[in-house]
C-alpha atoms as a PDB file:
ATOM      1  CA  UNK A   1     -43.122  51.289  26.289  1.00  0.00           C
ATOM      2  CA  UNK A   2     -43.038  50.252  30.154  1.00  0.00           C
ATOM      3  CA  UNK A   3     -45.228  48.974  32.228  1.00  0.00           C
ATOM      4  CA  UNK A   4     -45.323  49.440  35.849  1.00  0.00           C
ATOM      5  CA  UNK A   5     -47.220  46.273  36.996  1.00  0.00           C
ATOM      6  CA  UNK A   6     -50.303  43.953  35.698  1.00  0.00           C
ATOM      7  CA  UNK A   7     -52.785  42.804  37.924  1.00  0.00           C
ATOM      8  CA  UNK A   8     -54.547  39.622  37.036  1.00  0.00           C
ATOM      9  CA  UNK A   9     -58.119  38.481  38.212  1.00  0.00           C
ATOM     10  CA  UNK A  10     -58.321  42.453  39.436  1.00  0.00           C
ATOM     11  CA  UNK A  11     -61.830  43.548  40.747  1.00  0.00           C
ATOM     12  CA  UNK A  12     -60.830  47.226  41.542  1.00  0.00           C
ATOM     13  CA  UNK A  13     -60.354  48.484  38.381  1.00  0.00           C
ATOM     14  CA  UNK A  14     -63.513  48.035  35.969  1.00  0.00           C
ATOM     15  CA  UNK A  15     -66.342  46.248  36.052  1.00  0.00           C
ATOM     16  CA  UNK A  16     -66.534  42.521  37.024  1.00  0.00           C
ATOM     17  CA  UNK A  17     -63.075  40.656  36.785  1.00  0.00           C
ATOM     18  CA  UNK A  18     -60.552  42.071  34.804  1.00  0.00           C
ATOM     19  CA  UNK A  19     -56.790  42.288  33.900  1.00  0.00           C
ATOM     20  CA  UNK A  20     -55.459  45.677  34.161  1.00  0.00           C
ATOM     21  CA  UNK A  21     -52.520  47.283  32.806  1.00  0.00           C
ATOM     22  CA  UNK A  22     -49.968  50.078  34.321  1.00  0.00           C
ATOM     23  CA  UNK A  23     -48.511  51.483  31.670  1.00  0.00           C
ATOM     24  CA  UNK A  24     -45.129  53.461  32.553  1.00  0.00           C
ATOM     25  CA  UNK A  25     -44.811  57.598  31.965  1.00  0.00           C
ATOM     26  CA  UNK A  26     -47.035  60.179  32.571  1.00  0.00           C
ATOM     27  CA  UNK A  27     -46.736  64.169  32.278  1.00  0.00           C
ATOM     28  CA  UNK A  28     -49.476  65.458  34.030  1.00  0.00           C
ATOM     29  CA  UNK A  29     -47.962  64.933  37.620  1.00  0.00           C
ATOM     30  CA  UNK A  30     -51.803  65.329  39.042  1.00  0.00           C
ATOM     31  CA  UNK A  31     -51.774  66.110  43.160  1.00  0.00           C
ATOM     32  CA  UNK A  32     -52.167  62.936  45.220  1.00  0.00           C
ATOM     33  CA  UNK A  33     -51.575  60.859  42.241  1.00  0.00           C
ATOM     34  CA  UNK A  34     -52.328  57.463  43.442  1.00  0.00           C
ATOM     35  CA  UNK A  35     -49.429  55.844  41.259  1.00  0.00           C
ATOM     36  CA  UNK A  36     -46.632  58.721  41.175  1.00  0.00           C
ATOM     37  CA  UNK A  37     -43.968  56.033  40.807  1.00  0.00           C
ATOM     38  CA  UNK A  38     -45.362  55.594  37.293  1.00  0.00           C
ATOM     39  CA  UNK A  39     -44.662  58.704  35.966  1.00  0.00           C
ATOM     40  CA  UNK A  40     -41.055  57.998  34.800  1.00  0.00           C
ATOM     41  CA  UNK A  41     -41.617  56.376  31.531  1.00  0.00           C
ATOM     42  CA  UNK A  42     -38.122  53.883  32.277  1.00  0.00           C
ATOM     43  CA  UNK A  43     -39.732  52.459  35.379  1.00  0.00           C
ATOM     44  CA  UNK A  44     -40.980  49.141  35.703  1.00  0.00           C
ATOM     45  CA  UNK A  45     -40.246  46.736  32.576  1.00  0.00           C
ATOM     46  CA  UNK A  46     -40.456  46.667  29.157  1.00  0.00           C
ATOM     47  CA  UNK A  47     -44.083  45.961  27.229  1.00  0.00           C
ATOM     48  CA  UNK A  48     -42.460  42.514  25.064  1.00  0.00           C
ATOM     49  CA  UNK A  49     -44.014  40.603  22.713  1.00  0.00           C
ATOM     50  CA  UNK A  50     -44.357  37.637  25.471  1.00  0.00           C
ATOM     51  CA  UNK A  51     -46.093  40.011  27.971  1.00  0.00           C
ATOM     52  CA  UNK A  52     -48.535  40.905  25.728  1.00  0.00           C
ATOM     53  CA  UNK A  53     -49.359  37.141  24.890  1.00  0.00           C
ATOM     54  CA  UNK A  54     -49.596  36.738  28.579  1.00  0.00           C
ATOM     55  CA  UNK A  55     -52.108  39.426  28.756  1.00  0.00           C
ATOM     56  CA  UNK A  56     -53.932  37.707  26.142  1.00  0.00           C
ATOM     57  CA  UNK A  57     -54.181  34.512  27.200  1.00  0.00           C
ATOM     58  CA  UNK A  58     -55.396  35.943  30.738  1.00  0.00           C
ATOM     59  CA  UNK A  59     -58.609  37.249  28.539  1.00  0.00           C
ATOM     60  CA  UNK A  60     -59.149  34.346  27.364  1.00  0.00           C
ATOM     61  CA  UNK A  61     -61.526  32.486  30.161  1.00  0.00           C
ATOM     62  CA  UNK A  62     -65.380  33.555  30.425  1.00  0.00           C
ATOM     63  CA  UNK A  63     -65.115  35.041  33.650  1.00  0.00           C
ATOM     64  CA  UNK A  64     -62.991  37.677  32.243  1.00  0.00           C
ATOM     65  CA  UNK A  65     -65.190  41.064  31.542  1.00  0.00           C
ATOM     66  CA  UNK A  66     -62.076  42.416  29.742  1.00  0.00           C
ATOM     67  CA  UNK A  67     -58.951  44.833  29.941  1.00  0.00           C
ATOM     68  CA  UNK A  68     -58.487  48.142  32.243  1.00  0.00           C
ATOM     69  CA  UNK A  69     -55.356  50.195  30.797  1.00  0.00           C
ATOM     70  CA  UNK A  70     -54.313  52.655  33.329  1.00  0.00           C
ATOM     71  CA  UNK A  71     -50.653  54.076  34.105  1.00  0.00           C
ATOM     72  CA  UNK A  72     -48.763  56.169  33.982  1.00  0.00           C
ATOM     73  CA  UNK A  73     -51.190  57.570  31.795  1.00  0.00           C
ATOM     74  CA  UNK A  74     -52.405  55.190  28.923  1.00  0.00           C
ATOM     75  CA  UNK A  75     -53.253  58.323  26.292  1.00  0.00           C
ATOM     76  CA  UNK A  76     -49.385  59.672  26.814  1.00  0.00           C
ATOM     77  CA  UNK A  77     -48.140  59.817  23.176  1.00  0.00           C
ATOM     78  CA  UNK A  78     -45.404  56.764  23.463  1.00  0.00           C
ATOM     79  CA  UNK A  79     -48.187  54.338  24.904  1.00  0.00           C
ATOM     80  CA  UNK A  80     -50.545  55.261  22.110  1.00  0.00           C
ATOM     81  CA  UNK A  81     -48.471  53.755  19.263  1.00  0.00           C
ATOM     82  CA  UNK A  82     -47.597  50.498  21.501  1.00  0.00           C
ATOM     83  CA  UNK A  83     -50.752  50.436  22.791  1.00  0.00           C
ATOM     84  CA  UNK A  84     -53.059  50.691  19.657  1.00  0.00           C
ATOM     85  CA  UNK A  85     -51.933  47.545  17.940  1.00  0.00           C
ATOM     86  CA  UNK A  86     -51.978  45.805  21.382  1.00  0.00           C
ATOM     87  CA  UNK A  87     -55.706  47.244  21.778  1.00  0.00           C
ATOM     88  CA  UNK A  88     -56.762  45.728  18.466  1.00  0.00           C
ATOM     89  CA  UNK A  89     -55.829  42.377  19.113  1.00  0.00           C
ATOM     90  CA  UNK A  90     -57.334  42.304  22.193  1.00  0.00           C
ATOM     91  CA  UNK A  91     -60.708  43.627  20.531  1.00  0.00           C
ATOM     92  CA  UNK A  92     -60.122  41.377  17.591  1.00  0.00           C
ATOM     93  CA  UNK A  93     -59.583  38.150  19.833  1.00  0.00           C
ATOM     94  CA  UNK A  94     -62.256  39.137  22.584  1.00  0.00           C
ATOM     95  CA  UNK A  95     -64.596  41.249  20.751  1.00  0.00           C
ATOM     96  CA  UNK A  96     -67.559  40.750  23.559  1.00  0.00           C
ATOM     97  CA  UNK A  97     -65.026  42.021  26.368  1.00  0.00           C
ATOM     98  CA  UNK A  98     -64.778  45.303  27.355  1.00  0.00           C
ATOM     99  CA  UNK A  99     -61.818  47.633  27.431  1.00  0.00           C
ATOM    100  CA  UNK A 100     -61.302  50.616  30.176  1.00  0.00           C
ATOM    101  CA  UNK A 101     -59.095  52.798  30.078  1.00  0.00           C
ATOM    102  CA  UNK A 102     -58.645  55.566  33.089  1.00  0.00           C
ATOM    103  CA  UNK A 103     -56.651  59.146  32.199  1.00  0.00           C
ATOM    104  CA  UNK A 104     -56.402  62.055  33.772  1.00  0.00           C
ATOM    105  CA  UNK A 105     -57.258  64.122  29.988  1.00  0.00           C
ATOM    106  CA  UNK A 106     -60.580  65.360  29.766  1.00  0.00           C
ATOM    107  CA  UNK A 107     -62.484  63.361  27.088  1.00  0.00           C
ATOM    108  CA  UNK A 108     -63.457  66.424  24.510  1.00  0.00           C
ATOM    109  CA  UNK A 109     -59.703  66.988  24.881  1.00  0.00           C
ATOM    110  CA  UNK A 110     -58.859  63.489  23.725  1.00  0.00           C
ATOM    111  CA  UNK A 111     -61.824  63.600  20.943  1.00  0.00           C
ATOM    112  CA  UNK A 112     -60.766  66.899  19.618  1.00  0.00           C
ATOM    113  CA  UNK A 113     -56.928  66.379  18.734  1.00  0.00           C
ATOM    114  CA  UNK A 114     -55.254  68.250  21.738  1.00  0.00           C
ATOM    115  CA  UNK A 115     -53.537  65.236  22.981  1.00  0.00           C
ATOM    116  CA  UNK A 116     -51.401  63.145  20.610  1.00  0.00           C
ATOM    117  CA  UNK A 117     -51.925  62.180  17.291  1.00  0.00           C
ATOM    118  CA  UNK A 118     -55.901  62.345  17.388  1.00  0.00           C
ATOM    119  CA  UNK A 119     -56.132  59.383  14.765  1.00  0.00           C
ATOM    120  CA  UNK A 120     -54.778  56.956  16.855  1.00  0.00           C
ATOM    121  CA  UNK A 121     -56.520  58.334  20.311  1.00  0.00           C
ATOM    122  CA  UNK A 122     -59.882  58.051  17.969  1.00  0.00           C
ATOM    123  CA  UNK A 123     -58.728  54.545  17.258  1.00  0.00           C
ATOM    124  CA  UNK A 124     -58.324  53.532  20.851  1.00  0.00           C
ATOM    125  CA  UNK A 125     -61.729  55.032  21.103  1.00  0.00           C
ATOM    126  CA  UNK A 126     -63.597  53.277  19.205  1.00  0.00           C
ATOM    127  CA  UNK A 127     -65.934  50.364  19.665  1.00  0.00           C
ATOM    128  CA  UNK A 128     -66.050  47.093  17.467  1.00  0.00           C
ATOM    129  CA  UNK A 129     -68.704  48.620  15.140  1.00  0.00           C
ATOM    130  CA  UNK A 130     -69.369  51.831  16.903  1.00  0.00           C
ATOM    131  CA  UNK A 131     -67.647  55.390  16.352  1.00  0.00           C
ATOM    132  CA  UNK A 132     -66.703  56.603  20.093  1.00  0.00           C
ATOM    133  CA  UNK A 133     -69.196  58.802  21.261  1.00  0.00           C
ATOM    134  CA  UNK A 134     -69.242  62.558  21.230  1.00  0.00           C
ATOM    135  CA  UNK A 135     -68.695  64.208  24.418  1.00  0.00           C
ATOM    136  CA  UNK A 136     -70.789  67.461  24.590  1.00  0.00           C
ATOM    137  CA  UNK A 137     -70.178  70.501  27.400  1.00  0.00           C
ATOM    138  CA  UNK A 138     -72.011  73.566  28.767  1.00  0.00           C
ATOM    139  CA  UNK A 139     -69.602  76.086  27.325  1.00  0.00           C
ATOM    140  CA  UNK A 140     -71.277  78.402  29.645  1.00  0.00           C
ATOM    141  CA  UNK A 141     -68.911  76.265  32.133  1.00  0.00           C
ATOM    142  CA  UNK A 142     -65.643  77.178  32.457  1.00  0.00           C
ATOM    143  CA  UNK A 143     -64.482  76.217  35.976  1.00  0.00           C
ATOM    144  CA  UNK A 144     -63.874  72.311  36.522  1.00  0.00           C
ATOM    145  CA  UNK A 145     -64.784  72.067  39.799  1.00  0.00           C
ATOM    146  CA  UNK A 146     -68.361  73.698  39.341  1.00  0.00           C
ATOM    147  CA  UNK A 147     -69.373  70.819  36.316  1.00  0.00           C
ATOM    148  CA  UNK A 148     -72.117  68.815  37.693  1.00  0.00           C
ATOM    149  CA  UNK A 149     -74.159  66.040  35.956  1.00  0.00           C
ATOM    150  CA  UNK A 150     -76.002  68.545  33.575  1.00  0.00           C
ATOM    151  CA  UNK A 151     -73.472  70.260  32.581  1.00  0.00           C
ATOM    152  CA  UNK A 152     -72.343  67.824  29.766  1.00  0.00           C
ATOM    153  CA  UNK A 153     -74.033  65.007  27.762  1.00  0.00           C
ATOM    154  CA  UNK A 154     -73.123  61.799  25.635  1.00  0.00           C
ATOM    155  CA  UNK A 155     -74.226  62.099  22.044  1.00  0.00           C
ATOM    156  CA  UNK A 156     -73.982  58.458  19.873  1.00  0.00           C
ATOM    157  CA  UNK A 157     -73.477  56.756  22.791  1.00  0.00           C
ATOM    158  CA  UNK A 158     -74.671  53.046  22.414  1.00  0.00           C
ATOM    159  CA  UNK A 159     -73.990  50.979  24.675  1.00  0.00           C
ATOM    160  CA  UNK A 160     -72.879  47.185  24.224  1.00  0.00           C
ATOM    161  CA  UNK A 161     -75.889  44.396  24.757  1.00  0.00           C
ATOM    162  CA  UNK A 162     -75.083  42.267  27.640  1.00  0.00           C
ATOM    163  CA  UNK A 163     -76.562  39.088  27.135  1.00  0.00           C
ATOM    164  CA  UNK A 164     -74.098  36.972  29.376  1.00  0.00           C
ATOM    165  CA  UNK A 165     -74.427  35.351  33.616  1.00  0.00           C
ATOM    166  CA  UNK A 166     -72.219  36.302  35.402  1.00  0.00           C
ATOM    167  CA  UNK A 167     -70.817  33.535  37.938  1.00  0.00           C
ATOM    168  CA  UNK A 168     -71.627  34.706  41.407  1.00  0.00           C
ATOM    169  CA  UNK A 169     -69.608  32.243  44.717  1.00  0.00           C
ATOM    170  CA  UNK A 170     -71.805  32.572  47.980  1.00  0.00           C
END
């Protein structure tokens, strides 16, 4: 796997202060595609073994809310078996960060098998101690663009405790 960049101390990407990944490749080719030069899985460099340390080690201070994984497109099927170990450690070393992960696949679509090998996207689902959530639509809704905010619903979703302060500069 490629990446196309990493962005360190990034604010734009998740919530609070993060380190975000661009992972390289992506089929989907979506219109106005904010990162288009990412589709070609050979661009940018390759996803080593002292990369991902680096990564790692940028978790590591308090400030850090956790990891966004973005591309490219994260759930494509060659970044799911580089980045499923990758996503373990990170959850194994930093289990009270949080890890985002932005695709352009709808989420029933991830959840029920249609994209990759649905054990591994389940994997990258799931939450230290909690099964990923189901993700319930109106099937009475067939058109994309006419979904609102009751069309679809969240079942098992439990959200993490956040017990933490965050450091505010004025």
């Amino acid at each position: 796997m490629n990446y196309a960049t990493i962005k360190y101390c990034d604010i734009a990407n998740g919530e609070g202060v993060r380190t975000s990944l661009f992972v390289s490749g992506c089929r989907r080719h979506c219109p106005n595609c904010f990162n288009a030069v990412a589709w070609d899985f050979n661009y940018g460099e390759p996803f080593t073994k002292e990369v991902r340390n680096k990564i790692l080690e940028s978790l590591a201070p308090g400030y850090i809310n956790g990891l966004s994984l973005l591309g490219g497109e994260p759930f494509e099927p060659e970044n799911q078996r580089e980045l499923l170990p990758f996503v373990k450690n990170v959850k194994a070393l930093y289990p009270s960060k949080t890890i985002w992960c932005y695709t352009g696949f709808l989420f029933e679509d991830l959840l029920g098998g249609k994209v990759g090998d649905g054990a591994v996207v389940r994997q990258l689902l799931e939450r230290q101690g909690r099964p990923a959530p189901a993700f319930v639509m109106d099937p009475e809704v067939t058109d994309f663009y006419r979904f609102t905010r009751d069309s679809f619903r969240l079942e098992g979703y439990d959200p993490l405790p956040f017990d933490e302060k965050i450091p505010v500069a004025i």
